[in-house]
C-alpha atoms as a PDB file:
ATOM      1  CA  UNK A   1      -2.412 -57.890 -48.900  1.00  0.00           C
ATOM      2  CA  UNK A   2      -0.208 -59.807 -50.982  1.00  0.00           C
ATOM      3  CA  UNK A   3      -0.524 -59.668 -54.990  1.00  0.00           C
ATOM      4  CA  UNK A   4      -1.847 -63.683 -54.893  1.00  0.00           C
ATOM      5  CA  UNK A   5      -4.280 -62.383 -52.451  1.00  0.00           C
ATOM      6  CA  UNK A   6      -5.046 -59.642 -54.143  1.00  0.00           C
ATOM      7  CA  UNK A   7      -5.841 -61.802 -57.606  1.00  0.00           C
ATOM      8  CA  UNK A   8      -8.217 -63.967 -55.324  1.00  0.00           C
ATOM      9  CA  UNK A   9     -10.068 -60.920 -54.231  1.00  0.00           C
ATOM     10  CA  UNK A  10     -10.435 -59.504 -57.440  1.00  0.00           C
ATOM     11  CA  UNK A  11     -11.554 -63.306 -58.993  1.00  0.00           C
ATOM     12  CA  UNK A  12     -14.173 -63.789 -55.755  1.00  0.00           C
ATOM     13  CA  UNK A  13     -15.680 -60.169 -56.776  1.00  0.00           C
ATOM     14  CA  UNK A  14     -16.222 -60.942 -60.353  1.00  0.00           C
ATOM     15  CA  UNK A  15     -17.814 -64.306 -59.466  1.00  0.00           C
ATOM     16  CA  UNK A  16     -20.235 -62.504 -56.433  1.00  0.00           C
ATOM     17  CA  UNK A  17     -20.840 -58.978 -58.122  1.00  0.00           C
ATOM     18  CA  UNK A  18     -19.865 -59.034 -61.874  1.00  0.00           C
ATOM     19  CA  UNK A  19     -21.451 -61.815 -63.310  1.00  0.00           C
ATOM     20  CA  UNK A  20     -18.450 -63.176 -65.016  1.00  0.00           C
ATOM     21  CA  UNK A  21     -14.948 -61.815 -66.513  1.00  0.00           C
ATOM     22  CA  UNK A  22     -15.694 -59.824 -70.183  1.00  0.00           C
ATOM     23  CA  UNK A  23     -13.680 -61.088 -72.893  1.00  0.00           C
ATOM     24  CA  UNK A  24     -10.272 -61.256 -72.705  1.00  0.00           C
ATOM     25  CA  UNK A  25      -9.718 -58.374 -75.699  1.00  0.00           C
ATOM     26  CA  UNK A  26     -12.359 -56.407 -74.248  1.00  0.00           C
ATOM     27  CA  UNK A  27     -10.176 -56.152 -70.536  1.00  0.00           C
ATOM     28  CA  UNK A  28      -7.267 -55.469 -73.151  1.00  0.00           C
ATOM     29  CA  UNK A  29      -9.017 -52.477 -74.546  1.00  0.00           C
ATOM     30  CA  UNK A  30     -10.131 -51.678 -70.742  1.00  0.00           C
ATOM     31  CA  UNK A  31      -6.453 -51.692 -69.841  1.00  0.00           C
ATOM     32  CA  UNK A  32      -5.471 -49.711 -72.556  1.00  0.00           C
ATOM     33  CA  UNK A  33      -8.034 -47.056 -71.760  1.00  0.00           C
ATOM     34  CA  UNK A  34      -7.179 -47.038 -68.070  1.00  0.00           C
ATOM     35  CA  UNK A  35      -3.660 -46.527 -68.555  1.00  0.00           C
ATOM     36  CA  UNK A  36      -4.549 -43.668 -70.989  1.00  0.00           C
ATOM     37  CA  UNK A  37      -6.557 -42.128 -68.021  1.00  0.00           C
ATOM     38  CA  UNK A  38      -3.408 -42.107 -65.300  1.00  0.00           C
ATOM     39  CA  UNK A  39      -1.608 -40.675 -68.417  1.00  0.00           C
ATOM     40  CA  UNK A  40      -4.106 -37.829 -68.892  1.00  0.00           C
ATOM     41  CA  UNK A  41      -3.711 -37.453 -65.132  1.00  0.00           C
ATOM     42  CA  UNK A  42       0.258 -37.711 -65.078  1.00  0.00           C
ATOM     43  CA  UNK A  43       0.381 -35.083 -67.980  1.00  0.00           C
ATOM     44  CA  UNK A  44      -1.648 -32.569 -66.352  1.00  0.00           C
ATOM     45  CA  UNK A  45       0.144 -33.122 -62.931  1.00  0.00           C
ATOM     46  CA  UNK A  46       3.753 -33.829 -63.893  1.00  0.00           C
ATOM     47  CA  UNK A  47       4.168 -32.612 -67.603  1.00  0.00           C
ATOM     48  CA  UNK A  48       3.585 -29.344 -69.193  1.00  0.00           C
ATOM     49  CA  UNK A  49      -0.761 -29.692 -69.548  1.00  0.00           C
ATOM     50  CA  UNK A  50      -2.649 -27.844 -67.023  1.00  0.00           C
ATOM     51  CA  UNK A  51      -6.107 -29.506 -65.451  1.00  0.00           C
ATOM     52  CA  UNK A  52      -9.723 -28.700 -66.379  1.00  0.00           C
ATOM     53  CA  UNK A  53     -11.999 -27.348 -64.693  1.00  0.00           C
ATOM     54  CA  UNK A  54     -12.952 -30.264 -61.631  1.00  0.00           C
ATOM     55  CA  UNK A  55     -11.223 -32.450 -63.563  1.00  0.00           C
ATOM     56  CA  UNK A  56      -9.762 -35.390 -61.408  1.00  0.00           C
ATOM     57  CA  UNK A  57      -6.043 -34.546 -59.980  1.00  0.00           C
ATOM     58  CA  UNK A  58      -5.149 -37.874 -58.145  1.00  0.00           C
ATOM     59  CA  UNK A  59      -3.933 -40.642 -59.846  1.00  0.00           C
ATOM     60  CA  UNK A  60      -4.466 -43.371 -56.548  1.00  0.00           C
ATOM     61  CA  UNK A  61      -7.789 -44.615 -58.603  1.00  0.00           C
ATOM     62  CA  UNK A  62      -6.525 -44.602 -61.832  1.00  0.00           C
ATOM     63  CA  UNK A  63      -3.569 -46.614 -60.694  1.00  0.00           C
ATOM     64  CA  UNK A  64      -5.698 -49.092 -58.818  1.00  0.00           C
ATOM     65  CA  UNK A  65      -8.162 -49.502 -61.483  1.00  0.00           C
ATOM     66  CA  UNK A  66      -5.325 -50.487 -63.995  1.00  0.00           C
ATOM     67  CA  UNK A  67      -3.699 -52.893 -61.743  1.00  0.00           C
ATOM     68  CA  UNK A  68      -7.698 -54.335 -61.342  1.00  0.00           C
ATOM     69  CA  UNK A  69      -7.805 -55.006 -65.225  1.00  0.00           C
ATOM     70  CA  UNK A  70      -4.386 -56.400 -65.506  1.00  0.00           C
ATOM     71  CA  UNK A  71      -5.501 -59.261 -62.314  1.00  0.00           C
ATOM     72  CA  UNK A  72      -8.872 -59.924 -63.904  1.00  0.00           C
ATOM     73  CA  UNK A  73      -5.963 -60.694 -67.493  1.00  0.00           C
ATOM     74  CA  UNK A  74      -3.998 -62.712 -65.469  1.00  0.00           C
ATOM     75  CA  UNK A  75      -7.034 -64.430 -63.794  1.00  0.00           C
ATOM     76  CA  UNK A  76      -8.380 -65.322 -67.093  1.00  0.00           C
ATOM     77  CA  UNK A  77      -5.088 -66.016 -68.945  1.00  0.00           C
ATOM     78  CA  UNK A  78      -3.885 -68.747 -65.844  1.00  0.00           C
ATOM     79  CA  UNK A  79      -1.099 -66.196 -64.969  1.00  0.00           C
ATOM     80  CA  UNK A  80       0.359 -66.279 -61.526  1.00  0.00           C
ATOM     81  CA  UNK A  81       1.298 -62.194 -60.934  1.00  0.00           C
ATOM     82  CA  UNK A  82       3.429 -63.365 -57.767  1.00  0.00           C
ATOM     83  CA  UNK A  83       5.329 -65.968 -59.284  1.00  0.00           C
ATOM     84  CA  UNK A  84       5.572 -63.625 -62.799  1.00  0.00           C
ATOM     85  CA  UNK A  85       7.089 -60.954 -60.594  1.00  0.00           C
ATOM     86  CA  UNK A  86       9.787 -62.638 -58.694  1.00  0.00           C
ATOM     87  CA  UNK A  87      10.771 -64.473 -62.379  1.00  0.00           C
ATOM     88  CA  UNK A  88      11.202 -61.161 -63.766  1.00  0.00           C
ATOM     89  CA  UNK A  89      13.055 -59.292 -61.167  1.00  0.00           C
ATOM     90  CA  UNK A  90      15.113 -62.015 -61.760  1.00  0.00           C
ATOM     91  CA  UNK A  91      15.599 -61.715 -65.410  1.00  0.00           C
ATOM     92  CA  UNK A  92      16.344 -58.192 -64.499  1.00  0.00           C
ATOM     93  CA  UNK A  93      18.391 -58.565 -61.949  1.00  0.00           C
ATOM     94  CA  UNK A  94      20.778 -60.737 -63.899  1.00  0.00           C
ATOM     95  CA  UNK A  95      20.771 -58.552 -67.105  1.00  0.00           C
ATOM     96  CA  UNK A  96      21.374 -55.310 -65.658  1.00  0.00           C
ATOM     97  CA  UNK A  97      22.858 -55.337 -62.272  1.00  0.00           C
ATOM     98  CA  UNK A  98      25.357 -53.250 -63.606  1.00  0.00           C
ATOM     99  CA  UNK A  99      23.956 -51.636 -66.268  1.00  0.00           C
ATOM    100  CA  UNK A 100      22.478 -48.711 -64.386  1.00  0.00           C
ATOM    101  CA  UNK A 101      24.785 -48.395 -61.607  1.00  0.00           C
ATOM    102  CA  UNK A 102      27.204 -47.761 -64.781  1.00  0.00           C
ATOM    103  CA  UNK A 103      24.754 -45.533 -66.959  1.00  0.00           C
ATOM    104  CA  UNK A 104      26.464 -41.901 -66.596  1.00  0.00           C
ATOM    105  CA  UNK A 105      23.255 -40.415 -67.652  1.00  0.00           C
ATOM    106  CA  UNK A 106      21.420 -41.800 -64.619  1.00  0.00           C
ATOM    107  CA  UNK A 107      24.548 -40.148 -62.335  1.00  0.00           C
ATOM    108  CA  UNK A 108      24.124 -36.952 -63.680  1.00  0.00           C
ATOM    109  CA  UNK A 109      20.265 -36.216 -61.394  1.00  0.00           C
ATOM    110  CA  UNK A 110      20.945 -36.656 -57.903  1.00  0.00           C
END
């Protein structure tokens, strides 16, 4: 599935199953709360926090349901995801092609 198609999905679900899109500052607050989930997650599995008791471990949904908020944004807002993408690879392709490559810090962990 490409990320167009996947914007079309997520647009043809909202107009069959969820009546219509919330506001866009409400799916702002959504997104900001979904991201804080995958960072409870990613503290508890990668940092120094330990998980509670059947607490969830995988962060697959939490992913998925951020990059679902952020289409039904760029639904709303008239924002292309597959055109933003390939504009801003290119933005950073031509700032730092050689800014990493070059970063001694990054050389340091193979």
């Amino acid at each position: 599935m490409t990320i167009r198609e996947a914007q079309q999905l997520v647009d043809q679900w909202i107009k069959q199953y969820g009546v219509r899109y919330f506001s866009e500052l409400t799916n702002m607050a959504c997104l900001t709360e979904e991201v804080g989930e995958l960072a409870r997650i990613m503290a508890r599995k990668y940092g120094d926090q330990s998980f509670k008791q059947g607490e969830e471990q995988d962060p697959a949904d939490e992913m998925a349901d951020v990059l679902w908020v952020l289409m039904c944004l760029a639904n709303q807002t008239g924002v292309d995801l597959t055109e933003a993408l390939r504009k801003n690879l290119e933005k950073k392709t031509s700032r730092d092609k050689t800014r990493h490559i070059n970063n001694e810090k990054l050389k340091s962990k193979n």
